[in-house]
N, C-alpha and C. Protein backbone atom coordinates (compact mmCIF):
# COMPACT_ATOMS: atom_id res chain seq x y z
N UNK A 1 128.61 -13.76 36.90
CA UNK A 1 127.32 -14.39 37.04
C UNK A 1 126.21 -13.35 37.16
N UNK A 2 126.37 -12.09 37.60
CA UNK A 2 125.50 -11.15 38.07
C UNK A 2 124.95 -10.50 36.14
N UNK A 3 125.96 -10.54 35.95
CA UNK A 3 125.77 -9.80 34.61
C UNK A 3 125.22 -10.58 33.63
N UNK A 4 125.10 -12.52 34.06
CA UNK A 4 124.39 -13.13 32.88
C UNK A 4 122.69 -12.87 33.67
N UNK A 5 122.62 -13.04 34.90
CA UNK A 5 121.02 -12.63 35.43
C UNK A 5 120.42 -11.59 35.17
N UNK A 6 121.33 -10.63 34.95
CA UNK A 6 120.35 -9.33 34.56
C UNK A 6 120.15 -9.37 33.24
N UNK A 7 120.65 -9.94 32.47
CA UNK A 7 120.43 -10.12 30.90
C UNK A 7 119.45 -10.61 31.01
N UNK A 8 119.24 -12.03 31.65
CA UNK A 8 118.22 -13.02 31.52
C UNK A 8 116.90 -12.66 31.95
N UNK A 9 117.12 -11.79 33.12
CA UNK A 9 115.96 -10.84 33.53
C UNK A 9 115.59 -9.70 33.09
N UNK A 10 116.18 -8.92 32.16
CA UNK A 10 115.75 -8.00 31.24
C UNK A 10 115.40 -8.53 30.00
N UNK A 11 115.81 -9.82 29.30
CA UNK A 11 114.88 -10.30 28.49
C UNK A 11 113.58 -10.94 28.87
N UNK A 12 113.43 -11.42 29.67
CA UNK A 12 112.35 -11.59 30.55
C UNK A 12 111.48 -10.75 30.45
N UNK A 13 111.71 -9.36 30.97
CA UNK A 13 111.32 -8.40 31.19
C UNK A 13 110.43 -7.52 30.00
N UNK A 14 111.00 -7.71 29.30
CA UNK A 14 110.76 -7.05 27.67
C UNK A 14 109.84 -8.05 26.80
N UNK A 15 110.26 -9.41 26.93
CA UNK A 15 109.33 -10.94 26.52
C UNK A 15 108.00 -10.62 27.46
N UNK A 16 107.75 -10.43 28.27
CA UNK A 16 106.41 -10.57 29.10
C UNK A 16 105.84 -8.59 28.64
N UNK A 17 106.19 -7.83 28.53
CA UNK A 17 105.32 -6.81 28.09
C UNK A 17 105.51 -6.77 26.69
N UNK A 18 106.36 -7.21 25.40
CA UNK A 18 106.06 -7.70 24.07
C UNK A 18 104.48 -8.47 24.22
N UNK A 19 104.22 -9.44 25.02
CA UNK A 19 103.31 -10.46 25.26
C UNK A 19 102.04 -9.96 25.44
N UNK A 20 101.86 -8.70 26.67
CA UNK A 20 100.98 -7.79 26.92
C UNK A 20 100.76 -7.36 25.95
N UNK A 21 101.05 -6.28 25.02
CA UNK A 21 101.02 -5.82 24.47
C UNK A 21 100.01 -6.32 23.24
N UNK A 22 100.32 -7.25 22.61
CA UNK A 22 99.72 -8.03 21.64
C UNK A 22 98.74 -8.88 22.15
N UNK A 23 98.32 -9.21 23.25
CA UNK A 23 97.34 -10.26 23.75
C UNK A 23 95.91 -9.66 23.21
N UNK A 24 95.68 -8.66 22.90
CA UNK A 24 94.19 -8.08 22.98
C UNK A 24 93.75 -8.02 21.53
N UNK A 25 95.10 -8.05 20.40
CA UNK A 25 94.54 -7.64 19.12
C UNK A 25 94.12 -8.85 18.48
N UNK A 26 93.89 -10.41 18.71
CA UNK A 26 93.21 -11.43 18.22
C UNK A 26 91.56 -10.98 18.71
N UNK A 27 91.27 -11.03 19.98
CA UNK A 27 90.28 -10.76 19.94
C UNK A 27 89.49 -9.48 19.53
N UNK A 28 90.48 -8.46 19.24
CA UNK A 28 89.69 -7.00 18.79
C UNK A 28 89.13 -7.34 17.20
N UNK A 29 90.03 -8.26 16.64
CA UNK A 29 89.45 -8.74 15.57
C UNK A 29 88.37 -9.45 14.83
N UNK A 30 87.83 -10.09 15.82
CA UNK A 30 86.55 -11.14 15.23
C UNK A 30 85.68 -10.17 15.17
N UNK A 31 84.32 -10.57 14.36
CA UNK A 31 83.67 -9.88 13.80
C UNK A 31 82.13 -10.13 14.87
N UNK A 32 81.52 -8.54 14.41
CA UNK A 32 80.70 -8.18 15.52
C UNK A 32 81.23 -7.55 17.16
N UNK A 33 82.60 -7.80 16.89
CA UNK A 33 83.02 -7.28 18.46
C UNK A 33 83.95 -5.50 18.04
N UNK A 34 84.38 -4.25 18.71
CA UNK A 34 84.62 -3.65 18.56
C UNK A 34 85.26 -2.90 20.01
N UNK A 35 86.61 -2.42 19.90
CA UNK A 35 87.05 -1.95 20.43
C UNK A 35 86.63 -1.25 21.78
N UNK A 36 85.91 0.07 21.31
CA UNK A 36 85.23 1.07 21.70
C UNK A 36 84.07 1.48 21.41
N UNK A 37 83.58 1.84 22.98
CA UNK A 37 82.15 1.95 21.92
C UNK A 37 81.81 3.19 21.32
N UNK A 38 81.23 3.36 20.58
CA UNK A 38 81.24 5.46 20.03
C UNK A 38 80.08 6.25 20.70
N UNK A 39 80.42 7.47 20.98
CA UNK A 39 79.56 7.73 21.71
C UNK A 39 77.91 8.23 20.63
N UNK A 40 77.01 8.10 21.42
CA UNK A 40 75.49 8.73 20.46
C UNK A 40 75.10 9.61 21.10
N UNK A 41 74.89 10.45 20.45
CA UNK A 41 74.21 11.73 20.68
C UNK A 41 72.62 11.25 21.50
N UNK A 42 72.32 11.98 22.60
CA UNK A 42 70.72 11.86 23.22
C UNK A 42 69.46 11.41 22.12
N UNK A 43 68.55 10.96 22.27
CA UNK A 43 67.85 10.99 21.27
C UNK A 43 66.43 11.81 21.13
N UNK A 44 66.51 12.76 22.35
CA UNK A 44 65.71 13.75 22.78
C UNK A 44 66.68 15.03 22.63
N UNK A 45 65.74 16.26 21.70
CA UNK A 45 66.60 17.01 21.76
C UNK A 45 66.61 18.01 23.18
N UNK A 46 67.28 19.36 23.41
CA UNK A 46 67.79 19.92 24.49
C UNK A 46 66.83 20.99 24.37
N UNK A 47 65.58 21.04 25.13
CA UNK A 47 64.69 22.57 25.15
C UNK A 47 65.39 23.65 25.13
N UNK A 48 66.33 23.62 26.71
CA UNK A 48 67.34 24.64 27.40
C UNK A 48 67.65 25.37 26.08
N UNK A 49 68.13 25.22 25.32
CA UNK A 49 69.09 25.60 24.24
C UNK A 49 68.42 26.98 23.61
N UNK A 50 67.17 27.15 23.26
CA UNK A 50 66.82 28.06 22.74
C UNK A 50 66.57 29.33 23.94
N UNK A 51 66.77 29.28 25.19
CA UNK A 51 67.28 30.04 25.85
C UNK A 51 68.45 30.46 26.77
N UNK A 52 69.20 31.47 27.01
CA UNK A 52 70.25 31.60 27.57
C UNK A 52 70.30 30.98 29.03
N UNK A 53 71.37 29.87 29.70
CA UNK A 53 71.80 28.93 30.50
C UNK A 53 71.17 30.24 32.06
N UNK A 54 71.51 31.23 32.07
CA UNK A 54 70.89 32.44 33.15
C UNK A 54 69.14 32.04 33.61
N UNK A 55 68.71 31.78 32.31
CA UNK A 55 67.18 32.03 32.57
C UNK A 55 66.73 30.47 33.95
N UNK A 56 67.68 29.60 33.90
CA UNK A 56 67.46 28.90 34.91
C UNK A 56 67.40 29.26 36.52
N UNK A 57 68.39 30.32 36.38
CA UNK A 57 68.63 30.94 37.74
C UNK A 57 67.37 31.57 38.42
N UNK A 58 67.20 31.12 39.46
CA UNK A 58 65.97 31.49 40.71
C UNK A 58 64.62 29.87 40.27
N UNK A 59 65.06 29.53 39.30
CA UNK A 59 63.65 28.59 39.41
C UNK A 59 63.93 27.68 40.21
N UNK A 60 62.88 26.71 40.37
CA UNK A 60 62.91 25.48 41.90
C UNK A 60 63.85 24.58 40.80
N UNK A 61 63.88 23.81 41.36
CA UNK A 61 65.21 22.45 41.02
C UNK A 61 64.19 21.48 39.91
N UNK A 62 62.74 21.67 40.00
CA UNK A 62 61.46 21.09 39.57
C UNK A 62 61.52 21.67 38.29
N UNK A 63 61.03 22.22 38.38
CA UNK A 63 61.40 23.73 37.10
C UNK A 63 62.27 23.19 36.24
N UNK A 64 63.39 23.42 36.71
CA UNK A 64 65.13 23.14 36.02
C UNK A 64 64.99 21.62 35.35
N UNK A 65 65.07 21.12 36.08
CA UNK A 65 64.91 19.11 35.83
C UNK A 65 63.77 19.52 34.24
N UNK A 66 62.43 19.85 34.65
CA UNK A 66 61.79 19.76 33.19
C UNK A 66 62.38 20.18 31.86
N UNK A 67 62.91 21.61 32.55
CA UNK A 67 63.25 22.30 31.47
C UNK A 67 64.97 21.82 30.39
N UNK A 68 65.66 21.03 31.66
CA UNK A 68 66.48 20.39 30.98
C UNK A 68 66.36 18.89 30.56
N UNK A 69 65.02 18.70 30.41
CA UNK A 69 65.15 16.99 29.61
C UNK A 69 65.73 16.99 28.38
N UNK A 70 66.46 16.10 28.29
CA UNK A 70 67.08 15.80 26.75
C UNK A 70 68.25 15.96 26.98
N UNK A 71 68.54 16.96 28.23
CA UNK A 71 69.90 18.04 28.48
C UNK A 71 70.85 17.08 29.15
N UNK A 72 72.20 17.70 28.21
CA UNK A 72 73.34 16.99 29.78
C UNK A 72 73.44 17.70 31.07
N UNK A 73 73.14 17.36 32.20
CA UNK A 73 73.40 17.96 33.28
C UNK A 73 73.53 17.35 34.77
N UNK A 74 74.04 18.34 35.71
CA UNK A 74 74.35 17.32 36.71
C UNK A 74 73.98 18.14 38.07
N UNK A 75 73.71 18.25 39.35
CA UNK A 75 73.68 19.21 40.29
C UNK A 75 75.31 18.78 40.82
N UNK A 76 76.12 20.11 40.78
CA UNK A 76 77.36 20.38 41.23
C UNK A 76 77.28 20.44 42.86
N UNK A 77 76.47 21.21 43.20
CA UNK A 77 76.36 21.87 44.37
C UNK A 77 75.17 21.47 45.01
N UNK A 78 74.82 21.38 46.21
CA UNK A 78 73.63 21.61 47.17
C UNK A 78 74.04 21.91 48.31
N UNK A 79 72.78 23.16 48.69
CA UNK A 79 73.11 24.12 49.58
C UNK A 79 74.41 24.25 50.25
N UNK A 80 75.80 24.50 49.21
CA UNK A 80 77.02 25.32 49.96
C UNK A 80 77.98 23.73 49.74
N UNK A 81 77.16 22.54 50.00
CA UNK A 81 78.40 21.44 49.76
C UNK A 81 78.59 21.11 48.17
N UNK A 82 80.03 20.74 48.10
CA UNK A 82 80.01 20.18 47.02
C UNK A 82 79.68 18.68 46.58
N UNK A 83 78.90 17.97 45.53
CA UNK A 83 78.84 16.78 45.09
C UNK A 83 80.03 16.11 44.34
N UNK A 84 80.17 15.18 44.11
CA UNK A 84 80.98 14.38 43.48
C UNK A 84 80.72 14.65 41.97
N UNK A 85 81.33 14.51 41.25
CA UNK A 85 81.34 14.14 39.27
C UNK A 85 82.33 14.49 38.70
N UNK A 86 82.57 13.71 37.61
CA UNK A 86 84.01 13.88 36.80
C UNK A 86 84.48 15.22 36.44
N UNK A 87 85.61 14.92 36.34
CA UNK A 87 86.48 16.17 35.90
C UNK A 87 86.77 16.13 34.01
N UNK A 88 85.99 15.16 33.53
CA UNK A 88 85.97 15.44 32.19
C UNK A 88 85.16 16.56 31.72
N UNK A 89 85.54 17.71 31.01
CA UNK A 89 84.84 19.08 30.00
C UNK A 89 84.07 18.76 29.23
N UNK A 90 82.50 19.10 29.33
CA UNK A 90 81.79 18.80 28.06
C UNK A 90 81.30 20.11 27.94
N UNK A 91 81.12 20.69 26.93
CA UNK A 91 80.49 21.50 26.27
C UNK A 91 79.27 22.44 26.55
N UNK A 92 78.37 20.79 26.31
CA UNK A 92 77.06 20.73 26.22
C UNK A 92 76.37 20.56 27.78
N UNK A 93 76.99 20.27 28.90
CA UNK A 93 76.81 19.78 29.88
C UNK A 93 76.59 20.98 30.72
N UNK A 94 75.39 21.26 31.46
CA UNK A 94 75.50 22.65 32.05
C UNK A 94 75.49 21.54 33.73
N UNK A 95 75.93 22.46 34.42
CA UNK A 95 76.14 22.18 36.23
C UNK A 95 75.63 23.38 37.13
N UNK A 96 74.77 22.62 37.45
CA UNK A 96 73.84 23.48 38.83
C UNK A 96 74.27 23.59 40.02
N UNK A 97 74.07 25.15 40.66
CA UNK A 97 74.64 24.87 42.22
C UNK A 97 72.75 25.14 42.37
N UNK A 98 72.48 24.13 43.36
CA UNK A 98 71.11 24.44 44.33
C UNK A 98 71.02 25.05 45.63
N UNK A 99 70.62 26.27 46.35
CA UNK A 99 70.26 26.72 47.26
C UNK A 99 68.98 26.58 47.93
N UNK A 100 68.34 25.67 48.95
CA UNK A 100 67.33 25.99 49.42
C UNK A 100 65.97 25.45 48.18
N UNK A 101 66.63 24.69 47.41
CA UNK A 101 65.23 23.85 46.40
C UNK A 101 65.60 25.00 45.11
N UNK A 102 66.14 25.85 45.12
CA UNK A 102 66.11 26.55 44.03
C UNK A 102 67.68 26.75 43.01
N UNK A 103 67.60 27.15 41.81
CA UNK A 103 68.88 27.20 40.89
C UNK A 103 69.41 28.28 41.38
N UNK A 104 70.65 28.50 41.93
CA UNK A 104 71.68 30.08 42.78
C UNK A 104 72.92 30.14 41.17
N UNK A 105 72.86 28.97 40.59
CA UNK A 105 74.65 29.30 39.63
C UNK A 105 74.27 28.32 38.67
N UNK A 106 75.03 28.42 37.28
CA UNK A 106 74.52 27.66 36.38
C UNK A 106 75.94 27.87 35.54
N UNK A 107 76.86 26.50 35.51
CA UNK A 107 77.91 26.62 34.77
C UNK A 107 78.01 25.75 33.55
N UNK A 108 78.61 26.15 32.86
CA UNK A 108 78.63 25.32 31.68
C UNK A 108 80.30 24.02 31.87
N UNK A 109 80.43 22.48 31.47
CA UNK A 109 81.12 21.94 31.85
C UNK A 109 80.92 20.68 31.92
């Protein structure tokens, strides 16, 4: 008897994630709807860029903010604590440590 339940419960088992599995691709299909969304590029371009990520270092946080509009960026740091933000790598994304109102480190990430 033990050996017809575990059958019955491993088909079970396999019937309900077959089921999962396929539940999502009727609706990925109708039209106007889409999976994922893609990502878009800013639609402001990046000032920062035509100078080296350094030249931020010592300006006020005021400064920095202007000079990176358009820019990906995030403050990593303030004064000595760390902030919260993902652990996903971007490129384009520079990360500020702030000391005292001003830029102390400037990483790329």
């Amino acid at each position: 008897m033990t050996r017809l339940a575990t059958l019955i419960t491993t088909i079970a088992a396999i019937a309900g994630m077959a089921g999962c599995s396929t539940a999502g691709l009727e609706q990925a299909g109708k039209a106007g709807e889409s999976k994922m969304t893609e990502h878009t590029p800013p639609a402001t371009t990046c000032k920062a860029t035509a100078a080296p990520d350094d030249a931020l270092i010592g300006k006020s946080e005021q400064d920095a903010t202007a000079l990176l509009n358009g820019c990906l960026w995030r403050v990593s740091e303030r004064d000595g604590k760390a902030l919260p933000g993902t652990m996903d790598y971007r490129e384009e994304r520079r990360n500020l440590g702030i000391r005292g109102g001003k830029v102390v480190w400037v990483r790329r990430g």
